[in-house]
Protein backbone atom coordinates (compact mmCIF):
# COMPACT_ATOMS: atom_id res chain seq x y z
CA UNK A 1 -7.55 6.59 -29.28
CA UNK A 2 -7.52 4.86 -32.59
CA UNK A 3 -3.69 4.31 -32.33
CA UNK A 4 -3.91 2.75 -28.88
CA UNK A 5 -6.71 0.62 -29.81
CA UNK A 6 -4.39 -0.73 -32.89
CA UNK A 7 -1.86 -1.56 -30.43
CA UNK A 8 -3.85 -3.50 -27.82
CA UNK A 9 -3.83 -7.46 -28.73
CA UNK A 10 -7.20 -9.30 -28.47
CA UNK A 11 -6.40 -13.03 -29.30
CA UNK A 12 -7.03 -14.05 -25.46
CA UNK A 13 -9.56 -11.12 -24.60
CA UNK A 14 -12.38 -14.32 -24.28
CA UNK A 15 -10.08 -16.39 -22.08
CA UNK A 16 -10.85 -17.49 -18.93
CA UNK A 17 -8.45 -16.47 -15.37
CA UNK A 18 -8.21 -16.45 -12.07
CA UNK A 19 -7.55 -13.60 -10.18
CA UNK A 20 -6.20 -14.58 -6.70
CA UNK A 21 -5.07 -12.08 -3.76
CA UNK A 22 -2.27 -13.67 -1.60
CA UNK A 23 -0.40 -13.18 1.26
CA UNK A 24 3.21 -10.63 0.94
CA UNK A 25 5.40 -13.83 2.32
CA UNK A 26 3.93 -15.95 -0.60
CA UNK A 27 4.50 -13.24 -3.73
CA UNK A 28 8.04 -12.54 -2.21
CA UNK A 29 8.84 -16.49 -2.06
CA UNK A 30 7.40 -17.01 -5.33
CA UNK A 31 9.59 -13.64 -6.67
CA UNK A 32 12.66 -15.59 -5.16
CA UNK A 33 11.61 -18.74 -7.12
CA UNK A 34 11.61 -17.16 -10.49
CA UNK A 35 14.71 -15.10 -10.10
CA UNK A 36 16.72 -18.24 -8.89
CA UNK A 37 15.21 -20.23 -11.60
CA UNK A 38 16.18 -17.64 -14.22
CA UNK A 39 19.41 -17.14 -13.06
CA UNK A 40 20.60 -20.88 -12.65
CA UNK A 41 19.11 -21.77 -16.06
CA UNK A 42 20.58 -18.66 -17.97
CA UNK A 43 24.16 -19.61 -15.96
CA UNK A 44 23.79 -23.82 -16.73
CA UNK A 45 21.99 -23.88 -20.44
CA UNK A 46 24.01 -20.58 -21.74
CA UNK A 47 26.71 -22.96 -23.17
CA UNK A 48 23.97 -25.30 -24.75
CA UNK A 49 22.38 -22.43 -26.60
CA UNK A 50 18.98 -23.49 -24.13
CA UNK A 51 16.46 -20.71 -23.01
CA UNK A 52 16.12 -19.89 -19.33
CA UNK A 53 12.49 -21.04 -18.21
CA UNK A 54 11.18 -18.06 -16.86
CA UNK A 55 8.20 -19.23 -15.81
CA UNK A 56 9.16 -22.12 -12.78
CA UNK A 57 6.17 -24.15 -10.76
CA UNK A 58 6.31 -22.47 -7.71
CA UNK A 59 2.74 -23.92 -6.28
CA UNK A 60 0.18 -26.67 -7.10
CA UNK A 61 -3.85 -26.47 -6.67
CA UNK A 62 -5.68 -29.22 -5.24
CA UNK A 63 -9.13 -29.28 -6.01
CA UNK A 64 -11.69 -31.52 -4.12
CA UNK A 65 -15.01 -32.68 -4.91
CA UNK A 66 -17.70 -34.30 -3.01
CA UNK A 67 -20.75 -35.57 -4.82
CA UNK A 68 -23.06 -35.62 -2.33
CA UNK A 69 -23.10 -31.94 -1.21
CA UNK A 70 -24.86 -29.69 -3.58
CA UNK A 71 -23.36 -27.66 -6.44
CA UNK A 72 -22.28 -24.35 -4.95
CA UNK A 73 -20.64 -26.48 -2.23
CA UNK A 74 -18.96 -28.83 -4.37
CA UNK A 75 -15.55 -27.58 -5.14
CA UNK A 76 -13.09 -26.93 -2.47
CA UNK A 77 -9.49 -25.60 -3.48
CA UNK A 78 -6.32 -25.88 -1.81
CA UNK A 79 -2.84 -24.88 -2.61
CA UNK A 80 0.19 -26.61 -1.81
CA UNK A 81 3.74 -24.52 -2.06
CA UNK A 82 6.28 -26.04 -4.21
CA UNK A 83 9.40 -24.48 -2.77
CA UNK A 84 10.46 -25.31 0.88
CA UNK A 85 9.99 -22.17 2.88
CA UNK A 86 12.01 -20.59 5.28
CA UNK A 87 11.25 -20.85 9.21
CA UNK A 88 7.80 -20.48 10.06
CA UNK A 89 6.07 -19.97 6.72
CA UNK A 90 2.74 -21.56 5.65
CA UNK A 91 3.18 -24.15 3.15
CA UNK A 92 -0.46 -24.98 2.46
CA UNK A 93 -3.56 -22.43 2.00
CA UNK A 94 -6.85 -22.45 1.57
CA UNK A 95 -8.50 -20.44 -1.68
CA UNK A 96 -11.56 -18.93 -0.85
CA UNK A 97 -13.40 -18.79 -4.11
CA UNK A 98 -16.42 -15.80 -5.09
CA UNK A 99 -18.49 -15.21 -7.87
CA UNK A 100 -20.19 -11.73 -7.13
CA UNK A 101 -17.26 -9.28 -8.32
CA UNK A 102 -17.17 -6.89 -10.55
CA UNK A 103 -16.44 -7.87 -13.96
CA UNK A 104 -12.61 -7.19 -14.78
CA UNK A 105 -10.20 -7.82 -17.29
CA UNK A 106 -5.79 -8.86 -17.22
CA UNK A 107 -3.24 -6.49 -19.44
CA UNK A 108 -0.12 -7.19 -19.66
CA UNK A 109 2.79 -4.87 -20.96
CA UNK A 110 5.72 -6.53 -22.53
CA UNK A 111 9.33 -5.08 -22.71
CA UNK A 112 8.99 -3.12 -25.84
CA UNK A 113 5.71 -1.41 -24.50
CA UNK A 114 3.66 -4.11 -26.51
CA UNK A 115 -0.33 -4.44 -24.43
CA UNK A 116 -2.14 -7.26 -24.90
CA UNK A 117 -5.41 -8.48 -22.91
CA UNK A 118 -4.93 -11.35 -21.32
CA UNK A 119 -7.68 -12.87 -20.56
CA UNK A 120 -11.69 -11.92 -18.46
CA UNK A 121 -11.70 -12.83 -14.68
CA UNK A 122 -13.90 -16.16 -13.92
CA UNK A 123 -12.88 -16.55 -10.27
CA UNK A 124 -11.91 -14.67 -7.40
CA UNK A 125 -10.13 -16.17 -5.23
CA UNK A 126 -8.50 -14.84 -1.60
CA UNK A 127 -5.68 -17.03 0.22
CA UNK A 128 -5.73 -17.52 4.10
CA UNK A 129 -3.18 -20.42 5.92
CA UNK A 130 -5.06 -23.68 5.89
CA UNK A 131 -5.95 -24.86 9.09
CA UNK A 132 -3.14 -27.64 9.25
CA UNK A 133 -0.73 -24.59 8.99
CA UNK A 134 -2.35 -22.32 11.78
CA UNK A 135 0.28 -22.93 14.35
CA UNK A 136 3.37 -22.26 12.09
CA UNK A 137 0.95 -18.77 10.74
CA UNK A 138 0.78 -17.65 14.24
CA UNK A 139 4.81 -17.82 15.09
CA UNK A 140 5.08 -15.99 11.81
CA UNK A 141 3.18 -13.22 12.51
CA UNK A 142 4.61 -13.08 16.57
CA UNK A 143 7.83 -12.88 14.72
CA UNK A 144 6.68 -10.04 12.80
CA UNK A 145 5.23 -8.34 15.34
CA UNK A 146 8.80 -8.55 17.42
CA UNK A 147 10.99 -7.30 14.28
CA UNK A 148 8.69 -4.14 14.17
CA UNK A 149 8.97 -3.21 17.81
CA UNK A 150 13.03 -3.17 17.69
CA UNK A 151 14.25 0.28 16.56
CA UNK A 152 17.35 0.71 14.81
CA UNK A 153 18.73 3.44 16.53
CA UNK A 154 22.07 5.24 15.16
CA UNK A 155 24.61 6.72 17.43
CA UNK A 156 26.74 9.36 15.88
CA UNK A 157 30.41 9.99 17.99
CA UNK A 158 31.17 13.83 17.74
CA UNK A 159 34.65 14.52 16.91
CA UNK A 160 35.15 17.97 18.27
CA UNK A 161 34.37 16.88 21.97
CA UNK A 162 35.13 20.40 23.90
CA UNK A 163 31.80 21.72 23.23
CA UNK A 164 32.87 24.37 20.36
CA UNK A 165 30.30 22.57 18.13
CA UNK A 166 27.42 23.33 20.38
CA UNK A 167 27.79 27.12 21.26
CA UNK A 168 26.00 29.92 19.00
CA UNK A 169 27.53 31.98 16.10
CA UNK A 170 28.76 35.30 17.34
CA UNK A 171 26.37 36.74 14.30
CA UNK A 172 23.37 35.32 15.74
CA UNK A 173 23.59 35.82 19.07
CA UNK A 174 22.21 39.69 18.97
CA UNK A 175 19.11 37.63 16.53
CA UNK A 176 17.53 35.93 19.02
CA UNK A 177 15.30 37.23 21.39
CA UNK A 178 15.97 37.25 25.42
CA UNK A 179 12.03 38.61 25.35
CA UNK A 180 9.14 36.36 26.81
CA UNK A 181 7.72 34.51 24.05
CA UNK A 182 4.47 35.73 22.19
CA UNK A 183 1.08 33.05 22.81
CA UNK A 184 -0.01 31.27 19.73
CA UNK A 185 -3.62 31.80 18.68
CA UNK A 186 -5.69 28.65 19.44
CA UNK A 187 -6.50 27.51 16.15
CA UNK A 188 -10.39 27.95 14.92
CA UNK A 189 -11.83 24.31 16.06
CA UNK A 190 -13.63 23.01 13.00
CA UNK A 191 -17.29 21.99 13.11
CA UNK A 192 -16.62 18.21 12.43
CA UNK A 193 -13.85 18.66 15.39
CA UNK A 194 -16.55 19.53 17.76
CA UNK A 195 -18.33 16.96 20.19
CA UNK A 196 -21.21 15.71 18.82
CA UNK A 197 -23.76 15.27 21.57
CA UNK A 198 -25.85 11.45 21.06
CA UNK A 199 -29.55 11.60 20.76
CA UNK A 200 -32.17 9.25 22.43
CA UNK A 201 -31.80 5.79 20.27
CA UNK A 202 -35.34 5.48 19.45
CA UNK A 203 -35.27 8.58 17.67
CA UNK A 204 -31.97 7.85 16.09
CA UNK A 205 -33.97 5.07 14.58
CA UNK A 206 -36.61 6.69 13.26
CA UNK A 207 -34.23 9.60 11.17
CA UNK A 208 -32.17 6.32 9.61
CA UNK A 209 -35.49 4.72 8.75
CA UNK A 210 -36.15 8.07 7.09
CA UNK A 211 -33.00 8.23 5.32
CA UNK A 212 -33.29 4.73 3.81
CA UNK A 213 -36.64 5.43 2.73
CA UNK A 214 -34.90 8.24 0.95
CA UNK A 215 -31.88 6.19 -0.63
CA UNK A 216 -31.40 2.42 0.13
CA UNK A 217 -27.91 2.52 0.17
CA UNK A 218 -25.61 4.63 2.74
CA UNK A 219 -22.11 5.32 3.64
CA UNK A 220 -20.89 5.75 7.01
CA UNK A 221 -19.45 8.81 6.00
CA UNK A 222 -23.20 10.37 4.76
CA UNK A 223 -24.88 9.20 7.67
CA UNK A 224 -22.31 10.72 10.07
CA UNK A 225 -23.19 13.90 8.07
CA UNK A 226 -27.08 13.92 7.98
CA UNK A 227 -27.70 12.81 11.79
CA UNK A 228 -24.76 14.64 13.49
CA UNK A 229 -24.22 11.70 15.74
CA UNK A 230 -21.07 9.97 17.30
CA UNK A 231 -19.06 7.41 14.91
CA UNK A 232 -19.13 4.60 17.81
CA UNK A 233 -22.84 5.62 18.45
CA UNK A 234 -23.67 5.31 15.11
CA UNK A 235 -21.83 2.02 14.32
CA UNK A 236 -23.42 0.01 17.37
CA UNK A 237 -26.97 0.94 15.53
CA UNK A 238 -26.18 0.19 12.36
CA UNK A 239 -24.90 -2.89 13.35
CA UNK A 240 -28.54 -3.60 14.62
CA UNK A 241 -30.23 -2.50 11.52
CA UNK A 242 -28.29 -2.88 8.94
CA UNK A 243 -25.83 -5.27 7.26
CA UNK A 244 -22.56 -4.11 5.36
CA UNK A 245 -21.59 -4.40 1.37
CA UNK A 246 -18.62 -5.87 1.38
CA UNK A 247 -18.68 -6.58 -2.35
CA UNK A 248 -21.35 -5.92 -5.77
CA UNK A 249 -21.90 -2.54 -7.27
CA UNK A 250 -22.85 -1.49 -3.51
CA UNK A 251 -19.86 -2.04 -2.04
CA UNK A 252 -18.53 0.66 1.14
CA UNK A 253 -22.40 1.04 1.62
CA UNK A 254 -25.02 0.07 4.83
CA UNK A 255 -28.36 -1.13 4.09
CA UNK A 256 -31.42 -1.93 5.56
CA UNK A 257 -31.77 -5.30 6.85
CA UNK A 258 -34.89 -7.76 5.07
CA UNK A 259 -36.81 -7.18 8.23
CA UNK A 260 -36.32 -4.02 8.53
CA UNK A 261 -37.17 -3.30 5.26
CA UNK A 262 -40.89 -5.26 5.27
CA UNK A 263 -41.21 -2.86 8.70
CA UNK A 264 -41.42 0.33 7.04
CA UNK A 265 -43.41 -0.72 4.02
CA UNK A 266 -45.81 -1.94 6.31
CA UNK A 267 -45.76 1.67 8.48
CA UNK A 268 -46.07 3.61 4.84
CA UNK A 269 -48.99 1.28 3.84
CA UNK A 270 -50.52 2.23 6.74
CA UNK A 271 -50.15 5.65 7.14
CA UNK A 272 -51.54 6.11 3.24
């Protein structure tokens, strides 16, 4: 551990970076950017002695501010592709920016197995088409949706037409049996395999409102488990009583809604 911890470079651990999830079109185009302008520069400069520049602008943010809205509201980004796509691609999108992630850090790993941290994420940041692109963004995926229905199917032409191909070996013909075929054992049905019968919803309540008094914080998976209940069944009443962790150190988990919440305390103060 010592030895690894010698090898890991720190001069940019403190710096700031964005850590942005994008659509497969845009990575591939921006792939095909940097290849073309590495190749082109290596193939034009090599007689100059001039270094290929691997790093090309492929995209430029936009960020707008209004004054008058208040501070979380303030900064809107957009980002504008520099490259000229090809048929229906998106050349604008809209970063959605969040705050409430889990705290992470950029390595990189250079050619001669060199690490270095690059940097602590500040911003989060998904990409969706912007709205002047929607139109083009729903051809592209129809024409995705169309090349994944066609199946490439390969035809093979048999030489030795007269059927010789096809018959049995004399060795195995005395193998196989001319008897009627043994039944297969129905497989042992496993208990999560078996129909789960629904209860009466009222009282379906009542067990979740015991198991978040419990534990606040629930999986679908768990709850499926402790009340024996349907998955669809289940869903519909969370979906009434609970909202959904999509991010935070609770994330994949179901939780009581506020009101919800206030309800019970107010039943256990009561009851003691």
């Amino acid at each position: 551990m010592a030895e690894e911890a010698k090898s890991l470079e720190t001069a940019r651990a403190d710096r700031s970076v964005w850590l942005m999830k994008c659509p497969t079109v845009v990575s591939r185009a921006w792939q095909e950017a940097a290849t073309a302008a590495a190749s082109s520069s290596s193939s034009s400069d090599a007689a100059a002695g001039a270094n290929p520049n691997p790093n090309p602008v492929v995209a430029k943010v936009i960020v707008s501010l209004d004054p008058l809205r208040s501070e979380e509201q303030q900064l809107q980004f957009k980002m504008e592709m520099a490259q000229k796509g090809n048929g229906n691609t998106p050349k604008s999108y809209s970063l959605n920016m969040f705050k409430d992630f889990v705290p992470m850090c950029v390595f990189s790993e250079s050619n001669q197995g060199k690490l270095a941290c690059e940097g602590k994420v500040g911003h989060k940041f998904d990409m969706e088409p912007h709205s002047d692109n929607l139109a083009n963004y729903g051809k592209l995926c129809r024409e995705r949706t169309e090349k994944s229905m066609i199946k490439n199917r390969k035809l093979m032409v048999l030489v030795n037409d007269n059927g010789m191909s096809m018959r049995p070996l004399p060795g195995l013909v005395g193998l196989m049996s001319s008897g009627p075929k043994k039944e297969k054992k129905p497989l042992p049905v496993k208990p999560s395999d078996m129909k789960r019968t629904r209860r009466d919803r009222r009282e379906l309540e009542n067990i979740l409102f015991k198991l978040f008094e419990r534990q606040p914080n629930w999986s679908l998976k768990n709850l499926m488990q402790e009340t024996d209940q349907p998955e669809q069944f289940l869903k519909e009443i969370l979906n009434d009583l609970c909202f959904y962790n999509k991010r935070g150190p609770n994330q994949g988990t179901h939780e009581l809604k506020p009101e919800y919440k206030k309800s019970t305390e107010d039943a256990d103060a009561t009851a003691s």
